[in-house]
C-alpha atoms as a PDB file:
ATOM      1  CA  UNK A   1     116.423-149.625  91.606  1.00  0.00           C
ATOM      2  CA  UNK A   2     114.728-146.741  94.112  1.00  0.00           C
ATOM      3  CA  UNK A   3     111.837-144.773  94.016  1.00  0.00           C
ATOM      4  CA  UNK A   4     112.284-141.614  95.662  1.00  0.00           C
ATOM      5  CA  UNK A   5     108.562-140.076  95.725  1.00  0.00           C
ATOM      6  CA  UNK A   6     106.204-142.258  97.744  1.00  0.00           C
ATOM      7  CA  UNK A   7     103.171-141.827  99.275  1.00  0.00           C
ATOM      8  CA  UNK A   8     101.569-143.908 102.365  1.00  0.00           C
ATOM      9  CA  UNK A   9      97.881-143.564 104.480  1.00  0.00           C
ATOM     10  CA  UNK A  10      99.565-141.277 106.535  1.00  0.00           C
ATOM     11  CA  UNK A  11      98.459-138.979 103.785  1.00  0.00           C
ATOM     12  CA  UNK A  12      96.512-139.748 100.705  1.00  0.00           C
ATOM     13  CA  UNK A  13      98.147-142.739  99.874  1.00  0.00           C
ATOM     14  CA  UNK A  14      96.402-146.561 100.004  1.00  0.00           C
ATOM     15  CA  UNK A  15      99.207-148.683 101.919  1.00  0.00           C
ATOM     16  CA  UNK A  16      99.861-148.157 105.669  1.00  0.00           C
ATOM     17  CA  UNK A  17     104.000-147.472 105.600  1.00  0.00           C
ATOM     18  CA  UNK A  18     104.896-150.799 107.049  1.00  0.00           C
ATOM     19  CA  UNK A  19     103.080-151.935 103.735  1.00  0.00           C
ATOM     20  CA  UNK A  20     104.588-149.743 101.248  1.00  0.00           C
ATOM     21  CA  UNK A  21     108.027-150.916 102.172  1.00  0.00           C
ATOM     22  CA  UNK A  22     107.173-154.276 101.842  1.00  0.00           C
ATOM     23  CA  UNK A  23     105.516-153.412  98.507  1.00  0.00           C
ATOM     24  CA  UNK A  24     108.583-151.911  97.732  1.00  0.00           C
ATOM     25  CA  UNK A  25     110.766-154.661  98.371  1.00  0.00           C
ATOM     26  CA  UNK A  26     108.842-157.031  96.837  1.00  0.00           C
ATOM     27  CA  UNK A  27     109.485-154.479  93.412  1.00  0.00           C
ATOM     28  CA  UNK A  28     112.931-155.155  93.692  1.00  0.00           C
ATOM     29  CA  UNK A  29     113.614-151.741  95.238  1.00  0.00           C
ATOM     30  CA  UNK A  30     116.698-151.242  97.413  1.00  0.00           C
ATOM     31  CA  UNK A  31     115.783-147.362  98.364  1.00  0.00           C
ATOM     32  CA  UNK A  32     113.016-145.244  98.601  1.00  0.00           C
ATOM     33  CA  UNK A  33     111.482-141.835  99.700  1.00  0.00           C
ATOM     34  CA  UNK A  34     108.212-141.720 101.904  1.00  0.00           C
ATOM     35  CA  UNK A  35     106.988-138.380 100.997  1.00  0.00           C
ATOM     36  CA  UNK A  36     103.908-137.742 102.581  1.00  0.00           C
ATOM     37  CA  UNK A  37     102.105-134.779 101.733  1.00  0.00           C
ATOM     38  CA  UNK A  38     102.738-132.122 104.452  1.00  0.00           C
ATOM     39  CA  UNK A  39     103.226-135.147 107.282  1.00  0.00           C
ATOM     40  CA  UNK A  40     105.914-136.710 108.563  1.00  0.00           C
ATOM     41  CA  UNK A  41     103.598-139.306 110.518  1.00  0.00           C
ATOM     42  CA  UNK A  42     104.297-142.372 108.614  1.00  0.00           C
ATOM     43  CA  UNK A  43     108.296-142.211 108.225  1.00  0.00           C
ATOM     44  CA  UNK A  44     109.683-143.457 111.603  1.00  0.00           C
ATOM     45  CA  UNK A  45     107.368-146.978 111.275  1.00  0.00           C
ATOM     46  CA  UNK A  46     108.816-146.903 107.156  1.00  0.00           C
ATOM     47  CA  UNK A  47     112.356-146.832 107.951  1.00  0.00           C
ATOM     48  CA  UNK A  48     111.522-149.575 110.752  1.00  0.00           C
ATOM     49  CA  UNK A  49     110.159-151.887 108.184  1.00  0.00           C
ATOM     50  CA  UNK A  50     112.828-150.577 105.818  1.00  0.00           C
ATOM     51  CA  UNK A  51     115.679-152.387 108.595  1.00  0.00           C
ATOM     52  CA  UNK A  52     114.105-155.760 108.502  1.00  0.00           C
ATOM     53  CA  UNK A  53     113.618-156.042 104.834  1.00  0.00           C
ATOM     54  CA  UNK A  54     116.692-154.385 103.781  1.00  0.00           C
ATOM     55  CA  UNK A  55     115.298-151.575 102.140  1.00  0.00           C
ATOM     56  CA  UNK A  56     117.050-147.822 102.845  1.00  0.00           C
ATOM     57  CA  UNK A  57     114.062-145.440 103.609  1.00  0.00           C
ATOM     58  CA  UNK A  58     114.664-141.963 103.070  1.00  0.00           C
ATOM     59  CA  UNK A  59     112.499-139.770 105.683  1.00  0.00           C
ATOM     60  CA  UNK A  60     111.172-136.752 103.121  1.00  0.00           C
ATOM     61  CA  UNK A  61     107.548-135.130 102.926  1.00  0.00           C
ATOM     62  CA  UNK A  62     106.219-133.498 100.306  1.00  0.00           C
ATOM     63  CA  UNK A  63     104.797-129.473 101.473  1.00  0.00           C
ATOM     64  CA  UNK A  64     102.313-127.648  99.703  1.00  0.00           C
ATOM     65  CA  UNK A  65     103.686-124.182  99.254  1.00  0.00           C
ATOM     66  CA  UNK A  66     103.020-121.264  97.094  1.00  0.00           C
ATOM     67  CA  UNK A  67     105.249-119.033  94.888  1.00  0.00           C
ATOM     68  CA  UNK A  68     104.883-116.089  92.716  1.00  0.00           C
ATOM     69  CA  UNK A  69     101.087-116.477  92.222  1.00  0.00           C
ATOM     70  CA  UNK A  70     101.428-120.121  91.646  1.00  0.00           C
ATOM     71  CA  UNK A  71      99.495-122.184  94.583  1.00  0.00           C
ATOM     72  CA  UNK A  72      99.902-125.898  94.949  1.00  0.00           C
ATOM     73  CA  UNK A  73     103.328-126.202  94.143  1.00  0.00           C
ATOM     74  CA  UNK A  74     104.728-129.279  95.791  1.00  0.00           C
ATOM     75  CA  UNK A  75     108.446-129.228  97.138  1.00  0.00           C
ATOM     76  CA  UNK A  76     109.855-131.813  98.604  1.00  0.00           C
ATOM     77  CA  UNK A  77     112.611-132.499 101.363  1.00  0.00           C
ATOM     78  CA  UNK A  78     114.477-135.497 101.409  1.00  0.00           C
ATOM     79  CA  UNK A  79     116.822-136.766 104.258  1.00  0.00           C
ATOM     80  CA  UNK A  80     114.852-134.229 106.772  1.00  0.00           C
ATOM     81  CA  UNK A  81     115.286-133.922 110.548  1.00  0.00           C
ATOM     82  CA  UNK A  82     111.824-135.769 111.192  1.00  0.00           C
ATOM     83  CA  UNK A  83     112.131-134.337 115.032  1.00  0.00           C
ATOM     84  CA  UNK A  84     113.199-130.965 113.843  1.00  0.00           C
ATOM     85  CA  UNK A  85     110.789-128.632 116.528  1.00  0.00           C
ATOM     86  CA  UNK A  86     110.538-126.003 113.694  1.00  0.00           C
ATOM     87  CA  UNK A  87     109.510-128.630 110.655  1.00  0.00           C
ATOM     88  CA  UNK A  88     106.576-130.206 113.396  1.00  0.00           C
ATOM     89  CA  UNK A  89     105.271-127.275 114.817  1.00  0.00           C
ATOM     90  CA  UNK A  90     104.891-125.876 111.699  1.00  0.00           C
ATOM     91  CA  UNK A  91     103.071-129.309 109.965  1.00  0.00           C
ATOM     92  CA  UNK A  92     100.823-129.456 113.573  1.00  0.00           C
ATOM     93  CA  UNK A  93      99.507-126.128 112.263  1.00  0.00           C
ATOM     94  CA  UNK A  94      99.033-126.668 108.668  1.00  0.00           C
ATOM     95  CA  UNK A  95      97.485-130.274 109.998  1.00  0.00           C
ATOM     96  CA  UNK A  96      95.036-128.394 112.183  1.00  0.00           C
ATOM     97  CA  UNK A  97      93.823-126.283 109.287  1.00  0.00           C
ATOM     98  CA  UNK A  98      93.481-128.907 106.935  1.00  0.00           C
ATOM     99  CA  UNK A  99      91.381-131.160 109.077  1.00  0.00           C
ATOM    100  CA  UNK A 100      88.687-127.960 109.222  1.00  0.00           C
ATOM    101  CA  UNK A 101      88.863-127.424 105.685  1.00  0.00           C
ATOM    102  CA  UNK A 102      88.318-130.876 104.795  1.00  0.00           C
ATOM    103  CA  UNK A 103      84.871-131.336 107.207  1.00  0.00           C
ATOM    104  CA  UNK A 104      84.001-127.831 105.433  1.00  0.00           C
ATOM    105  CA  UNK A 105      84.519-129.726 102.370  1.00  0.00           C
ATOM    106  CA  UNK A 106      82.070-132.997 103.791  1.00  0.00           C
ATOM    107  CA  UNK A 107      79.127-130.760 105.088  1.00  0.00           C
ATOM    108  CA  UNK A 108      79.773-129.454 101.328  1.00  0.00           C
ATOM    109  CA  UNK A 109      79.451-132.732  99.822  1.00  0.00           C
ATOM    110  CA  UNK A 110      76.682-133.711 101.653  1.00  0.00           C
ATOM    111  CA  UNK A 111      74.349-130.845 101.175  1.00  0.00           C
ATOM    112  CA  UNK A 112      74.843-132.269  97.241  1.00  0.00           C
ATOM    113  CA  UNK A 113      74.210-135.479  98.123  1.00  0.00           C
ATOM    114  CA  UNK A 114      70.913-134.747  99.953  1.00  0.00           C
ATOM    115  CA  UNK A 115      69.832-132.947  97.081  1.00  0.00           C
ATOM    116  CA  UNK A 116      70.289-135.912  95.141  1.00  0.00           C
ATOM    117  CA  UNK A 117      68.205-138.256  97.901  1.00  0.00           C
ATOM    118  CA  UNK A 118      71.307-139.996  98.755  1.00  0.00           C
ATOM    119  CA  UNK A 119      72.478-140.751 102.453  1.00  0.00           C
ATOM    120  CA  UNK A 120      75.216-138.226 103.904  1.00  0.00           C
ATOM    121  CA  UNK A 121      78.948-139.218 104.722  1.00  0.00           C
ATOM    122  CA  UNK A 122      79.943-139.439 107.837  1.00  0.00           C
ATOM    123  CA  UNK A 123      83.050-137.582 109.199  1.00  0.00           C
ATOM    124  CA  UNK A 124      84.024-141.028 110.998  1.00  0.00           C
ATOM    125  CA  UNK A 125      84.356-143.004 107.776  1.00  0.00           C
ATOM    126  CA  UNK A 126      86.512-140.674 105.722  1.00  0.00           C
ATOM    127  CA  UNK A 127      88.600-140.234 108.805  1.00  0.00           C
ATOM    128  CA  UNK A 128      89.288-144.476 108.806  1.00  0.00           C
ATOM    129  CA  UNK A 129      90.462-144.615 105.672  1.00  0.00           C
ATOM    130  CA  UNK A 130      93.207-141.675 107.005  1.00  0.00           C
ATOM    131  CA  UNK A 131      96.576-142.796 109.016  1.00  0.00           C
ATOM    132  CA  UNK A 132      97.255-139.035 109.399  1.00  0.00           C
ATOM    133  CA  UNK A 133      96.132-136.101 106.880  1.00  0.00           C
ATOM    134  CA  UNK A 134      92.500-136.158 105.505  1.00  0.00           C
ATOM    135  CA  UNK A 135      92.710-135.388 102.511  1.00  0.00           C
ATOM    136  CA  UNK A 136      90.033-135.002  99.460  1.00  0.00           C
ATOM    137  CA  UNK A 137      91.540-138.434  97.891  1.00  0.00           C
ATOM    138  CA  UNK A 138      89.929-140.105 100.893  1.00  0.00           C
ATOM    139  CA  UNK A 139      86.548-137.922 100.903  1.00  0.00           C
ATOM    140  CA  UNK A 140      86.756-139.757  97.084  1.00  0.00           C
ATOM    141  CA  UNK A 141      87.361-143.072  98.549  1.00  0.00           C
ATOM    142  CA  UNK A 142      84.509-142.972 100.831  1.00  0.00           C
ATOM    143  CA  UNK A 143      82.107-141.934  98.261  1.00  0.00           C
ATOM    144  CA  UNK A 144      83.395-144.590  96.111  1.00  0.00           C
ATOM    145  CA  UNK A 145      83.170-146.851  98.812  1.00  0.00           C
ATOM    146  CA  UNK A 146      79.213-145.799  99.072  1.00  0.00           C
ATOM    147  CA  UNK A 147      79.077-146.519  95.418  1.00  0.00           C
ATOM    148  CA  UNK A 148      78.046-143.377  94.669  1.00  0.00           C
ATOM    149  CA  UNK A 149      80.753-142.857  92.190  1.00  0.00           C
ATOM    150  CA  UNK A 150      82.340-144.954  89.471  1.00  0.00           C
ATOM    151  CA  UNK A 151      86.365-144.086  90.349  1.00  0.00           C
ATOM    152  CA  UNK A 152      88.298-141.365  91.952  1.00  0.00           C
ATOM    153  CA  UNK A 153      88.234-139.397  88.790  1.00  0.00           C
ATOM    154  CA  UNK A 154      84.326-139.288  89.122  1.00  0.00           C
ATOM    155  CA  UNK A 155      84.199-138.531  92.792  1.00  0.00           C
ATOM    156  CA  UNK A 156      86.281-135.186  92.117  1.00  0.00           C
ATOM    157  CA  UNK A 157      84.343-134.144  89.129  1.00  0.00           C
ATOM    158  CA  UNK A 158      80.831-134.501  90.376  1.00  0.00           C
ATOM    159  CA  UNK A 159      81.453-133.557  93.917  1.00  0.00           C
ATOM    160  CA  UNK A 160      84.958-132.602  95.222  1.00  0.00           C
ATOM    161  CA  UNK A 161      85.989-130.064  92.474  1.00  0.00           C
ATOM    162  CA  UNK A 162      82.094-128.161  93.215  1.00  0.00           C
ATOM    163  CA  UNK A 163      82.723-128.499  96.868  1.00  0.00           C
ATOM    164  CA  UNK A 164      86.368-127.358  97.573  1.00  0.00           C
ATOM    165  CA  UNK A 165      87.331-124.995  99.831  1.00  0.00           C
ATOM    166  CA  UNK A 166      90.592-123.233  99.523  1.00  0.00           C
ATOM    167  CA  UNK A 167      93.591-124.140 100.614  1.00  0.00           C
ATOM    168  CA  UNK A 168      96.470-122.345 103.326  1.00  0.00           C
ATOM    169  CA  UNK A 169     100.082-122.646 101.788  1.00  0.00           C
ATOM    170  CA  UNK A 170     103.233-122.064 102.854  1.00  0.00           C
ATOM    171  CA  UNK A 171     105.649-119.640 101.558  1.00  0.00           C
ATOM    172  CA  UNK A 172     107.855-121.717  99.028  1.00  0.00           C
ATOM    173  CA  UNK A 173     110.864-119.556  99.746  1.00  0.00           C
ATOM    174  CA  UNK A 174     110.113-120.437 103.524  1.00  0.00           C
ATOM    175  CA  UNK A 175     109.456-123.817 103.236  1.00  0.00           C
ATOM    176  CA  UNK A 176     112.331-124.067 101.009  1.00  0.00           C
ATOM    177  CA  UNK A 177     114.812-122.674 103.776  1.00  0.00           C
ATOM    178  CA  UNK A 178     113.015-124.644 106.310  1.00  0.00           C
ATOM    179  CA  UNK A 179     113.645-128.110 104.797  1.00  0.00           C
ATOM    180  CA  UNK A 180     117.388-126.879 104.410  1.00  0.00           C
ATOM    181  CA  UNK A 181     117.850-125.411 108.302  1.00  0.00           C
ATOM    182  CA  UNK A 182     117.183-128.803 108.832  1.00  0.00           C
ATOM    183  CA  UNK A 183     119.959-130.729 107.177  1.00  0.00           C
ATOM    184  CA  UNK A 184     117.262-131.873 103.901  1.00  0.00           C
ATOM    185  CA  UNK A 185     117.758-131.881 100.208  1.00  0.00           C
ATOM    186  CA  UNK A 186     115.069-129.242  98.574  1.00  0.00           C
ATOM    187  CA  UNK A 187     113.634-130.639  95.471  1.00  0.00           C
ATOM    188  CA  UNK A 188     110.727-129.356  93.456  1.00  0.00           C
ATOM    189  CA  UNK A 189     108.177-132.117  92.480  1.00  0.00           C
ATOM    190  CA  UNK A 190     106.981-132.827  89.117  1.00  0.00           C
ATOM    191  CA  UNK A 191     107.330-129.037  87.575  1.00  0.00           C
ATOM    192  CA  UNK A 192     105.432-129.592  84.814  1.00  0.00           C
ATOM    193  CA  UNK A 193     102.290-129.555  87.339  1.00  0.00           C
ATOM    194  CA  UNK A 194     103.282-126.040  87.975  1.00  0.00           C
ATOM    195  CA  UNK A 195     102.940-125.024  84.282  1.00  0.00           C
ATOM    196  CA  UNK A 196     103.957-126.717  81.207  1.00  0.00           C
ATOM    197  CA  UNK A 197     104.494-123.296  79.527  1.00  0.00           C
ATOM    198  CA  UNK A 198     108.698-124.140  78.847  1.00  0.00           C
ATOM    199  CA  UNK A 199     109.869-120.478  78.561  1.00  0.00           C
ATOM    200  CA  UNK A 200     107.530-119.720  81.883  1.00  0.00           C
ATOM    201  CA  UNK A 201     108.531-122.774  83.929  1.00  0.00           C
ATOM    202  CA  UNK A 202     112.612-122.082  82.759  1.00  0.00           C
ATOM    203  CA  UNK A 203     112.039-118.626  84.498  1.00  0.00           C
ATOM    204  CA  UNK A 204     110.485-120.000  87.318  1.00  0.00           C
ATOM    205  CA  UNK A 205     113.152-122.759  88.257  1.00  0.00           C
ATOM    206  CA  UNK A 206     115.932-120.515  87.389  1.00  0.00           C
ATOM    207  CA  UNK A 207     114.513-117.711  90.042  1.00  0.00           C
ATOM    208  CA  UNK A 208     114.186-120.767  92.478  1.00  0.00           C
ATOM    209  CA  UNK A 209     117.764-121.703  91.644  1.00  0.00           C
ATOM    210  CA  UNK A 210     118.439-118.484  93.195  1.00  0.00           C
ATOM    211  CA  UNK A 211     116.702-119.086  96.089  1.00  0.00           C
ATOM    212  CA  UNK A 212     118.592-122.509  97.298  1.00  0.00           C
ATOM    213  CA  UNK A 213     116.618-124.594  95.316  1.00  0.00           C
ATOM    214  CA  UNK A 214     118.898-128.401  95.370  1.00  0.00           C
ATOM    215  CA  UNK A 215     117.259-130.116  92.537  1.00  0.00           C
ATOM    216  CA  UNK A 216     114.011-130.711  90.342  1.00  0.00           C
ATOM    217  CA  UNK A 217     112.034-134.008  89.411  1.00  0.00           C
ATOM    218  CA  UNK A 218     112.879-134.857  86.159  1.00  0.00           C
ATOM    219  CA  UNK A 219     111.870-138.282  85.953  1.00  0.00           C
ATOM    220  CA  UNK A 220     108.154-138.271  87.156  1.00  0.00           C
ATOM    221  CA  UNK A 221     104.532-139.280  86.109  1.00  0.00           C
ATOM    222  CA  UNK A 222     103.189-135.916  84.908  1.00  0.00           C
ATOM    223  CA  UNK A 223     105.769-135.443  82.763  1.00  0.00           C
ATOM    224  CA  UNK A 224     105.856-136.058  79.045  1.00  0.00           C
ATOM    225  CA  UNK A 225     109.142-137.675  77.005  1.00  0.00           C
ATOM    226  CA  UNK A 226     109.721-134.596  75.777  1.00  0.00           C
ATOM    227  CA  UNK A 227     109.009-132.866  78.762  1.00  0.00           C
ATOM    228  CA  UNK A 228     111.573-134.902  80.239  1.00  0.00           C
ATOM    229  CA  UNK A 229     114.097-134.379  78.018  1.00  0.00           C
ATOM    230  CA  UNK A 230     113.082-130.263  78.672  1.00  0.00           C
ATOM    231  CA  UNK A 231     113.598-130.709  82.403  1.00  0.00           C
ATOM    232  CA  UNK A 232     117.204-133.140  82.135  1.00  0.00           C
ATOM    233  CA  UNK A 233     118.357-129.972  80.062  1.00  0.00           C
ATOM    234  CA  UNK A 234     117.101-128.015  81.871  1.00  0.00           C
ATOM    235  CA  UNK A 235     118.701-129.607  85.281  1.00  0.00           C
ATOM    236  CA  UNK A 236     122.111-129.871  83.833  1.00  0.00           C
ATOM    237  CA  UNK A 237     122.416-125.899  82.337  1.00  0.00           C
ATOM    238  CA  UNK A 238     121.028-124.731  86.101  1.00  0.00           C
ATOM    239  CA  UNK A 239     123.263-127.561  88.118  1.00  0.00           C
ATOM    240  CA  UNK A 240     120.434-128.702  89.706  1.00  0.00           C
ATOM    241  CA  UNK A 241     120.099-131.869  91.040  1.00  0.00           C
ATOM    242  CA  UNK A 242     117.882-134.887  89.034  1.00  0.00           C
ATOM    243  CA  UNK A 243     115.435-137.023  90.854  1.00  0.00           C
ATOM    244  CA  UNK A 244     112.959-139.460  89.866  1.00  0.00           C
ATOM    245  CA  UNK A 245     110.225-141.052  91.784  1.00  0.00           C
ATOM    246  CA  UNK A 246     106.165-143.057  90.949  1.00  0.00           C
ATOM    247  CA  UNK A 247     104.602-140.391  93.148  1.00  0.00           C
ATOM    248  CA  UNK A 248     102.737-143.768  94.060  1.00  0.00           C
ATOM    249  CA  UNK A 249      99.355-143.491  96.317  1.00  0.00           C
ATOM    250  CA  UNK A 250      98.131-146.808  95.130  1.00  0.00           C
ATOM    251  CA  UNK A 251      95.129-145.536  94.199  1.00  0.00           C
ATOM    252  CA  UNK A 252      94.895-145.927  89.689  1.00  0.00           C
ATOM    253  CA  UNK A 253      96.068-148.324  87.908  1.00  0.00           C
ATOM    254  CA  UNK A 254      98.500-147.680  86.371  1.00  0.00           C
ATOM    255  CA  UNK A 255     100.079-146.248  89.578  1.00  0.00           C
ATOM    256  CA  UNK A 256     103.119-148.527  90.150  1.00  0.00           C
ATOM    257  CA  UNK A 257     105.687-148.993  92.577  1.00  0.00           C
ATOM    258  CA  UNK A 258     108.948-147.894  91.629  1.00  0.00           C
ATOM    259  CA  UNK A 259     108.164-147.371  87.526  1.00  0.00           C
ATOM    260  CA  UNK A 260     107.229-143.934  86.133  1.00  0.00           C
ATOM    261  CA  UNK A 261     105.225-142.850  82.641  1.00  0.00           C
ATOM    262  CA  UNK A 262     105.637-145.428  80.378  1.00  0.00           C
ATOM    263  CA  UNK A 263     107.063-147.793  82.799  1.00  0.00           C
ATOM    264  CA  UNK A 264     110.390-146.365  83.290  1.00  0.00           C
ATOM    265  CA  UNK A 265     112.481-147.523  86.121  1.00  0.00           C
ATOM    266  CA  UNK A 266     114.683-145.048  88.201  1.00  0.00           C
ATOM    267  CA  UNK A 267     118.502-145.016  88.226  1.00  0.00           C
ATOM    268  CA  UNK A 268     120.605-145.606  91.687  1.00  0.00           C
ATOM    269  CA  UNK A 269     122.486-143.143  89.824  1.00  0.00           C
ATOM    270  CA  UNK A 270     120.629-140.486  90.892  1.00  0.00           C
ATOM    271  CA  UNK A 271     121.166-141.093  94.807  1.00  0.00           C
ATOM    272  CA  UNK A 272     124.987-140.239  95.588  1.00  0.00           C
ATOM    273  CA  UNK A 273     124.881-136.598  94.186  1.00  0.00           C
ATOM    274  CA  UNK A 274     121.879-136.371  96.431  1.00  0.00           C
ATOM    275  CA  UNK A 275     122.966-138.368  99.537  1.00  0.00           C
ATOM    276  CA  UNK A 276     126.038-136.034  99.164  1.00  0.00           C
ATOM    277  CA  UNK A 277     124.084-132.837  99.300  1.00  0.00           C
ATOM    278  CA  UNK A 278     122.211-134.340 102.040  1.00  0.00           C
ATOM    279  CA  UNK A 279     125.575-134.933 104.233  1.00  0.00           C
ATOM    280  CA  UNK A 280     127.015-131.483 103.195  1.00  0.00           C
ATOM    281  CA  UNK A 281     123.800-129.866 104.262  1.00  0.00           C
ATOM    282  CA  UNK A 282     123.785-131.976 107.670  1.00  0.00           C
ATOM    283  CA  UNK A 283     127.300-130.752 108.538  1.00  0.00           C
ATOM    284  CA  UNK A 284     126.008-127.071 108.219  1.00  0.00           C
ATOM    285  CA  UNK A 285     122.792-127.380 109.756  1.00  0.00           C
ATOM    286  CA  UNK A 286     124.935-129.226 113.401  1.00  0.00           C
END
């Protein structure tokens, strides 16, 4: 069985990536997909871990991009060029960014908090529970660590949703050319998260067919069963490429290694039409 949409501490996951892999193995999982979101930080240590425990780790991230009005969509690259110069510059920036948003988002937080009589966070502890990316999932954890709210779902309704601050994308079409140049696989993640309008999201992933897209998530969390069965049409009429991954951060639940909604598991059928791609893509990008 694989997984092929992971996430470690390097971004708003739980597990370090040495961890994950383990966690992985211990699931019965021969290959999966660390795809932090917009880092690459964790994915030389997974595929480490990956050697010794015979599990195949797939380097991929997951990029926050924007398209047609639409901000937020996630795309991700699989089998990328972790060293690529163009791929790291270009997540150093977006990195920078993000970690002055996300104290915006703190001095935010704690300007509610004080209102309330409660004791500020400090920068420090939301940081620690961080490998990499700060992210709001971890300004969540350290509120729930405080005990100030009952579960992630709490922390981002009282206080993170009030307090955001917007976000900088990048340019789907770019990214999506980007993860390409560099011998990756270009998959959208969980569409449904884009819109679940069917006619609107159809248009969409047909116009990003155009563009280069490789292949869509079809078997993911978000998604419905009949929203599944809507996107495995939907791959097969625009020859796009089916993946399937937990989109695991450890953090619910009913967030489980290796098993999607409903406890589905995901087929090692879907890997050679995308390892394929991947080595087709390599020999044009050398």
């Amino acid at each position: 069985m694989i997984d092929l949409h992971m996430h470690s501490s390097c971004s708003d996951g739980v597990l370090p990536p040495e961890q994950l892999v383990l966690k992985a193995q211990e699931a019965g999982l021969s290959h999966i997909a660390l795809c932090d979101h917009d880092t690459i930080g964790g994915v030389e240590a997974a595929i480490a871990t990956g050697r010794q425990c015979d599990v195949e780790v797939i380097p991929g991230v997951e990029l926050s991009v924007c398209f047609k009005g639409y901000s937020d969509v996630h795309l991700l690259g699989y089998w990328i060029d972790i060293h690529a110069r163009e791929l790291t510059e270009q997540l150093d920036a977006f990195a920078f960014r993000r970690a002055n948003r996300n104290r915006e988002i703190v001095m935010a937080v704690n300007q509610l908090l004080q209102q309330e009589g409660k004791d500020p966070l400090n920068i420090s502890e939301v940081e620690a529970l961080a490998d990499g990316v700060m992210g709001r999932p971890h300004i969540a954890r350290a509120l729930l660590q405080r005990g100030y709210v009952t579960g992630m779902e709490d922390a981002f309704s009282r206080y993170l949703v009030r307090c955001d601050v917007p976000k900088t994308y990048w340019s789907l079409e770019d990214a999506l050319t980007t993860i390409q140049r560099i011998g990756g696989v270009a998959v959208l993640a969980h569409p449904t998260s884009i819109t679940r309008d069917q006619q609107i999201l159809t248009a969409l992933i047909s116009e990003l067919k155009e563009l280069g897209l490789d292949g869509i998530e079809v078997y993911n969390t978000l998604a419905t069963e009949h929203e599944t069965m809507f996107l495995q049409g939907l791959s097969n009429r625009l020859n796009l490429l089916p993946t399937g991954g937990s989109d695991f951060h450890g953090i619910e639940e009913h967030d489980l290694i290796g098993k999607g909604r409903g406890g589905i598991r995901f087929s090692d059928a879907l890997l050679p039409p995308l390892r394929k791609r991947a080595a087709e893509r390599s020999v044009s990008a050398s």
